[in-house]
N, C-alpha and C. Protein backbone atom coordinates (compact mmCIF):
# COMPACT_ATOMS: atom_id res chain seq x y z
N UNK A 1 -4.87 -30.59 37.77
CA UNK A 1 -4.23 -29.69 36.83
C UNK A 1 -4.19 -30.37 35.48
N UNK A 2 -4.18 -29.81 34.45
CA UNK A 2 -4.76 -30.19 33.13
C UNK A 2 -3.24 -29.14 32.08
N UNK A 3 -2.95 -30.47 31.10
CA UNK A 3 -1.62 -29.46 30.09
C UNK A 3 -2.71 -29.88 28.70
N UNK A 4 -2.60 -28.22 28.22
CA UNK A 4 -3.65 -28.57 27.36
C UNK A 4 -3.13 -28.37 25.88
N UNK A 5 -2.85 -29.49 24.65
CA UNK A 5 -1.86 -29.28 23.50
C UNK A 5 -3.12 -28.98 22.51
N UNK A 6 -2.55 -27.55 22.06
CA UNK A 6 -3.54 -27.08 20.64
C UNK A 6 -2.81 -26.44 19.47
N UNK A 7 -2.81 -27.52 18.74
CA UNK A 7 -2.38 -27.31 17.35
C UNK A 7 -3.21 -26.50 16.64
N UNK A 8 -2.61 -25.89 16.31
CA UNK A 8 -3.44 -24.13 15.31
C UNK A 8 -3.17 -23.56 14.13
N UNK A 9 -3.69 -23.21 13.73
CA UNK A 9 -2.99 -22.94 12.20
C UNK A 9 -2.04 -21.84 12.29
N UNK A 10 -0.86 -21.49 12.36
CA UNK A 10 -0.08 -20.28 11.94
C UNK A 10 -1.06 -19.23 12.08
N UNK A 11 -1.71 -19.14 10.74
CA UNK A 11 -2.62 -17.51 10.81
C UNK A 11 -3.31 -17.25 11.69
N UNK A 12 -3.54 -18.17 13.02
CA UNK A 12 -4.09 -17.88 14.18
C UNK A 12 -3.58 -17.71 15.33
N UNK A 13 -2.26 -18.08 15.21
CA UNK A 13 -1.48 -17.33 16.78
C UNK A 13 -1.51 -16.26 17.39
N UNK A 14 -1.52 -15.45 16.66
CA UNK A 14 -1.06 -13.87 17.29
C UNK A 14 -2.77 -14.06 18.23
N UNK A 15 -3.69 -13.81 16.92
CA UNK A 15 -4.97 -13.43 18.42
C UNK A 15 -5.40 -14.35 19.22
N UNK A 16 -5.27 -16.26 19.07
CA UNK A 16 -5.45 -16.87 19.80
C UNK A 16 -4.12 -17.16 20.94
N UNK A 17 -3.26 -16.45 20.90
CA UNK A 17 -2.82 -16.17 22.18
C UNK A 17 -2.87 -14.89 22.80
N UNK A 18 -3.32 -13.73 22.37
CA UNK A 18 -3.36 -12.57 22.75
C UNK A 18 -5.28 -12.95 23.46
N UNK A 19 -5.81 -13.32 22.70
CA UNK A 19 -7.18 -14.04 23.58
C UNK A 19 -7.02 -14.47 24.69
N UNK A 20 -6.16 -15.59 25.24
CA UNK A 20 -5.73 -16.45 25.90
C UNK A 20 -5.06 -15.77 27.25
N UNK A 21 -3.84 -15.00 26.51
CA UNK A 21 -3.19 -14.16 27.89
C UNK A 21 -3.93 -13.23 28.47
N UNK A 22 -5.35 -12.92 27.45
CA UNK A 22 -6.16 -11.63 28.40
C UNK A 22 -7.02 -12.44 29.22
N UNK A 23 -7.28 -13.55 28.90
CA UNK A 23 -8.00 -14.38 29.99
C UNK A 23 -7.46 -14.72 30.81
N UNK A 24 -6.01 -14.72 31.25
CA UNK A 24 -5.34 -15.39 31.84
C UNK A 24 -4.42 -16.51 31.92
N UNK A 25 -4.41 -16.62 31.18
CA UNK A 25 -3.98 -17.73 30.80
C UNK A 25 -2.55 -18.01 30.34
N UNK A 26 -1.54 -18.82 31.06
CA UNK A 26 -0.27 -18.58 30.32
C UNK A 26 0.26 -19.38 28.96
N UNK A 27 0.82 -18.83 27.59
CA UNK A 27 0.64 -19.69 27.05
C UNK A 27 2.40 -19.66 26.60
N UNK A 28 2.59 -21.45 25.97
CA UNK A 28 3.83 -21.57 25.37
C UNK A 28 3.96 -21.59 23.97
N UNK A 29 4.54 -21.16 22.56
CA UNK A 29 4.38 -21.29 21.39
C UNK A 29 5.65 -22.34 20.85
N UNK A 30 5.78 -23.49 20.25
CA UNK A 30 6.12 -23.89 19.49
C UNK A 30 5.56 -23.92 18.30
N UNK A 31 7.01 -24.07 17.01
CA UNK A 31 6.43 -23.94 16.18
C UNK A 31 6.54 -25.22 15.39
N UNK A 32 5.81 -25.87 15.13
CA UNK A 32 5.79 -27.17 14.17
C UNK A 32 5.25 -27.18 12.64
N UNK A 33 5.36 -28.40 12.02
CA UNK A 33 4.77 -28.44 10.78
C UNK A 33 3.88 -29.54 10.96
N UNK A 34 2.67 -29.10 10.01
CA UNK A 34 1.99 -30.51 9.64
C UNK A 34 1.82 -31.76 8.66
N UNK A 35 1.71 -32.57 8.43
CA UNK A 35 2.56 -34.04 7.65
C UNK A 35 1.41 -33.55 6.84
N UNK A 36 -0.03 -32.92 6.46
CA UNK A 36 -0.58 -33.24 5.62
C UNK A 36 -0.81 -32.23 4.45
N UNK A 37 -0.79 -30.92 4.87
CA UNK A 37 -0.10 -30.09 3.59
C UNK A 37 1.08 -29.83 3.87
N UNK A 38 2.13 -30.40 4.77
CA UNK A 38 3.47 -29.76 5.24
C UNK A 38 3.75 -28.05 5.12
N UNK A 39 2.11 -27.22 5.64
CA UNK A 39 2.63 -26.16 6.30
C UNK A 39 2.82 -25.91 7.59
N UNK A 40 3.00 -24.49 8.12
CA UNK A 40 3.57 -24.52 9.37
C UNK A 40 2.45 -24.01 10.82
N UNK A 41 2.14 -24.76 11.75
CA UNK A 41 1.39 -24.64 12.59
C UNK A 41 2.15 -24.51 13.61
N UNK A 42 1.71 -23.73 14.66
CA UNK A 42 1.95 -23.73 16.12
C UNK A 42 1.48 -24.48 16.80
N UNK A 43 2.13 -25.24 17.83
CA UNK A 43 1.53 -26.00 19.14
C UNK A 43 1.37 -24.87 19.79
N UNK A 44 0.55 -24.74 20.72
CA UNK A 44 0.27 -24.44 22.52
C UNK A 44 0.34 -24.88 23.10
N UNK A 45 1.15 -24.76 24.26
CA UNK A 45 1.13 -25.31 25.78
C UNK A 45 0.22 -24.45 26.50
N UNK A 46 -0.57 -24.75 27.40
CA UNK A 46 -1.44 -23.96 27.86
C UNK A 46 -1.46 -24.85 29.46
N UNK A 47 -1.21 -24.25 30.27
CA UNK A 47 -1.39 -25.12 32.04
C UNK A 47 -2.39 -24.20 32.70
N UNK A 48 -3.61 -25.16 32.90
CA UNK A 48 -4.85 -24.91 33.55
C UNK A 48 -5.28 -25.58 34.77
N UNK A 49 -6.00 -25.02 35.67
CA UNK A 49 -6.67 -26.12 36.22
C UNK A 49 -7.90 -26.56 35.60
N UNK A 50 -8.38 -27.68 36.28
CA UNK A 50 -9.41 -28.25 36.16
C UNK A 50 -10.37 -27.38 35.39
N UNK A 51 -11.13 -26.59 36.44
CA UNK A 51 -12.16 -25.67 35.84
C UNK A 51 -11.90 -24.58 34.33
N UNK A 52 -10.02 -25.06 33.64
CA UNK A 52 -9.89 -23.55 33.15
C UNK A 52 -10.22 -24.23 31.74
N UNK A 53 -10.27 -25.54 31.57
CA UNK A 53 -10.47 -26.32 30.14
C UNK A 53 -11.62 -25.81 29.36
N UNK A 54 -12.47 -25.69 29.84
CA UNK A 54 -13.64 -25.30 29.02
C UNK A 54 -13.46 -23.82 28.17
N UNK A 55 -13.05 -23.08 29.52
CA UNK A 55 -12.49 -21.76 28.79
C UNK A 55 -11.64 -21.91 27.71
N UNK A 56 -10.68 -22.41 28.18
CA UNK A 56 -9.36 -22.47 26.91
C UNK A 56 -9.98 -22.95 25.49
N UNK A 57 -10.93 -23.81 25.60
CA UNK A 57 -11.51 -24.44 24.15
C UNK A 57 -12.50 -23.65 23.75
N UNK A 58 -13.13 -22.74 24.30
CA UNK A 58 -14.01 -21.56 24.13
C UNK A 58 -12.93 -20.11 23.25
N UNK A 59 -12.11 -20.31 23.67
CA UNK A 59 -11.02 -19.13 23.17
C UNK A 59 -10.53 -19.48 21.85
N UNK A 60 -10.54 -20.65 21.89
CA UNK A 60 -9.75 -21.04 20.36
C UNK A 60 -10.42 -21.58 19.73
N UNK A 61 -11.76 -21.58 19.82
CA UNK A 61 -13.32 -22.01 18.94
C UNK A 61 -13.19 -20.84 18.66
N UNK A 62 -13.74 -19.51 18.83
CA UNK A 62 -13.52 -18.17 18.80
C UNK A 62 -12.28 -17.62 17.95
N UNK A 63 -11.39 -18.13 18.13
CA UNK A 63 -10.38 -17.32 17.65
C UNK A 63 -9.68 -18.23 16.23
N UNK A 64 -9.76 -19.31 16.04
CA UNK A 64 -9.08 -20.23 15.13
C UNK A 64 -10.10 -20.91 13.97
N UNK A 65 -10.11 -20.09 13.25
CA UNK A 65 -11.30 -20.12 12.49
C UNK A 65 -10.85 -21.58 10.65
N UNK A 66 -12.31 -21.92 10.98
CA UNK A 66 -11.50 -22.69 9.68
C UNK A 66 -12.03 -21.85 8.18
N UNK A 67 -11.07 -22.57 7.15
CA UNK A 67 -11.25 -21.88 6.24
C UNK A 67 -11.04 -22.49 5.18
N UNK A 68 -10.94 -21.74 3.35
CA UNK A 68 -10.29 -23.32 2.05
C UNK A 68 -8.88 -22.44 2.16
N UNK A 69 -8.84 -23.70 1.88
CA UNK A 69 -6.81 -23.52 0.90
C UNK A 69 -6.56 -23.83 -0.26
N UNK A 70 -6.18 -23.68 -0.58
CA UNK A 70 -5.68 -24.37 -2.55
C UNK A 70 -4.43 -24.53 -2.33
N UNK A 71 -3.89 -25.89 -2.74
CA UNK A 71 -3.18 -26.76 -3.16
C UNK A 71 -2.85 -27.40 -3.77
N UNK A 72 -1.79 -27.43 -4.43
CA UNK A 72 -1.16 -28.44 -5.28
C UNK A 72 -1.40 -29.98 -4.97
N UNK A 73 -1.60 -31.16 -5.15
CA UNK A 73 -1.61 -31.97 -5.03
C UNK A 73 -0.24 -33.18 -4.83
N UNK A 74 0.19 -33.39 -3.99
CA UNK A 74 1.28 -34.37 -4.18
C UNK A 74 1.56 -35.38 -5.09
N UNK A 75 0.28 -35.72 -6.35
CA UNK A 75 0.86 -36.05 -7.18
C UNK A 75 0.98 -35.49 -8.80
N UNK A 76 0.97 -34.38 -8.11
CA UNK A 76 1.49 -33.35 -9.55
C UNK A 76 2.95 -33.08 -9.39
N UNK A 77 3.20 -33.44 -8.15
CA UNK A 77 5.00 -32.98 -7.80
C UNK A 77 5.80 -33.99 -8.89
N UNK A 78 6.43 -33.56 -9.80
CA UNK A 78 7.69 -33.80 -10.32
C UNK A 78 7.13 -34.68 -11.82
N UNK A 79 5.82 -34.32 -11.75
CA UNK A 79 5.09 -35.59 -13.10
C UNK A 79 4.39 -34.33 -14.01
N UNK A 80 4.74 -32.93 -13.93
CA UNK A 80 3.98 -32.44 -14.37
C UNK A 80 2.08 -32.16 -14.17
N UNK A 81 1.62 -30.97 -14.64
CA UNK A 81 0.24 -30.89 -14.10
C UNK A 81 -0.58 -31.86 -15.22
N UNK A 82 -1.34 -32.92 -14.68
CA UNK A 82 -2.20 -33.50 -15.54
C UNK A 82 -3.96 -33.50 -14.83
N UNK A 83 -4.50 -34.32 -15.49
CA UNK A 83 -5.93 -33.36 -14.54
C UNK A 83 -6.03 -34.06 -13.42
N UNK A 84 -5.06 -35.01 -12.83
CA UNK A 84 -5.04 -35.27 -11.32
C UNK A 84 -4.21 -34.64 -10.42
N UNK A 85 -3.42 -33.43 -11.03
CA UNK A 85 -2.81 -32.89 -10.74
C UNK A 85 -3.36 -30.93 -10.33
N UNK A 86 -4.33 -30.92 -10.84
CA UNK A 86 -5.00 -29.73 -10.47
C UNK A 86 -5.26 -29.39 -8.97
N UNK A 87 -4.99 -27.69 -8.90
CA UNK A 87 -5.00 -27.64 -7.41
C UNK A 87 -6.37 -28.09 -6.71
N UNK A 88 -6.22 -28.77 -5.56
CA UNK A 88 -7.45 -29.08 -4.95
C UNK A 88 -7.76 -27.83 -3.95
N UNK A 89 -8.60 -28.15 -3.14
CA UNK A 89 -9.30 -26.91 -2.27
C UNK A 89 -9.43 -27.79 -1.00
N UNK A 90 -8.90 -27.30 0.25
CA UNK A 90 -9.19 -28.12 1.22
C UNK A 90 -9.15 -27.11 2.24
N UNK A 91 -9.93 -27.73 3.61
CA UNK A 91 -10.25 -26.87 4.55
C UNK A 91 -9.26 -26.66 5.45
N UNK A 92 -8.85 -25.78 6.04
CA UNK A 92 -7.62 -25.84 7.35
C UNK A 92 -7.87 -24.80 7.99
N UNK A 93 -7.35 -25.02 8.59
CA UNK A 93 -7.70 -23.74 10.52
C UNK A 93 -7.94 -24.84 11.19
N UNK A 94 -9.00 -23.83 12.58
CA UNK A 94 -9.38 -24.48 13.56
C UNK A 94 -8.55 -25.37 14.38
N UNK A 95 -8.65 -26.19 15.29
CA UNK A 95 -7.67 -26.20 16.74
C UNK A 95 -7.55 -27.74 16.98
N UNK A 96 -6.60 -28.65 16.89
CA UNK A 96 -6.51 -30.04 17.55
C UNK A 96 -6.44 -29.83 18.67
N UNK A 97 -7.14 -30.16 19.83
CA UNK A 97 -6.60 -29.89 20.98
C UNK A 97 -6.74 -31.21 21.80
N UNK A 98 -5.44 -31.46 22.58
CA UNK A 98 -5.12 -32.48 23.48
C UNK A 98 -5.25 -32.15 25.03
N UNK A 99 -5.89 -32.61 25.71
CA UNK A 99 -5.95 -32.25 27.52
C UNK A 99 -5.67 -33.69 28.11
N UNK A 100 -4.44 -33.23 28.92
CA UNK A 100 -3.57 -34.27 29.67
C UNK A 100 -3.83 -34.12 31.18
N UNK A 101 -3.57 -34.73 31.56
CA UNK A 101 -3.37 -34.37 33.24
C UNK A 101 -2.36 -34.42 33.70
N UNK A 102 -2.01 -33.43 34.17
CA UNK A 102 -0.41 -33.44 35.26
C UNK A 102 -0.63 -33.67 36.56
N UNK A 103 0.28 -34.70 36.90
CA UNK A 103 0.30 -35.12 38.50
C UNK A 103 1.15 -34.04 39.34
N UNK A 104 2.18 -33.16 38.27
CA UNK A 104 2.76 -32.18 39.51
C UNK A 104 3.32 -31.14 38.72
N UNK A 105 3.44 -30.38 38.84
CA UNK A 105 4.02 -28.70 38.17
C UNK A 105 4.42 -28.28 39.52
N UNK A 106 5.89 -27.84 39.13
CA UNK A 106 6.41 -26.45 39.86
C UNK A 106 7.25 -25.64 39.13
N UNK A 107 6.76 -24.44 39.63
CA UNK A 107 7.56 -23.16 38.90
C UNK A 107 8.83 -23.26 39.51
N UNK A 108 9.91 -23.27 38.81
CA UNK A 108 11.38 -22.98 39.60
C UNK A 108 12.09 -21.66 39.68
C-alpha cells in the first residue's frame, strides 16, 4: 500500500480531485502555503495500492497544468520599485508528488 503526497497549485483542486474520485480514488485536501511565492496550495492525501501509483500521477499530469505568474519580487518589498524590483514572471502549477509506503491502514 502506497500514501501518495501531491502538492498542487490551488487553481487545480477542484478538477484534480474530481479526476481522481471518478477514478476511484479517495482523496484528502489540506490546505497549505508555499515558502516560495507564499501562495496557497493544496496537499493530497491519496491511499493506493501498489498498482494505483501510476494512475494517480497520470491524473494530475493531466489535470495540474503548469503555467507564468507575475510577481513582485521580495526585494521590492518595503524599498520601493527600483529596476530590481520589477515584477518577474515565473512558472507554477503542476504537482510535487511524494509516494510513501504504509506498513498498515485501517478504516475505523
Amino acid at each position: 500500500m502506497k500514501l501518495i503526497l501531491a502538492i498542487i497549485n490551488n487553481d487545480d483542486t477542484a478538477k484534480a480531485s474530481a479526476e481522481l474520485n471518478h477514478a476511484g480514488f479517495f482523496v484528502t485536501k489540506l490546505s497549505t502555503t508555499g515558502g516560495f511565492l507564499m501562495v496557497g496550495n493544496t496537499t493530497l492525501l491519496i491511499g493506493t495500492d501498489d498498482n494505483g501509483v501510476d494512475a494517480v500521477k497520470e491524473i494530475l499530469h493531466a489535470t495540474c497544468a503548469r503555467r507564468k505568474h507575475v510577481s513582485s519580487t521580495v526585494n521590492s518589498l518595503g524599498r520601493g520599485l527600483g529596476n530590481n524590483g520589477l515584477p518577474d514572471e515565473v512558472e507554477v502549477g503542476g504537482a510535487t508528488v511524494f509516494v510513501l509506503n504504509v506498513e498498515d491502514m485501517t478504516k475505523l
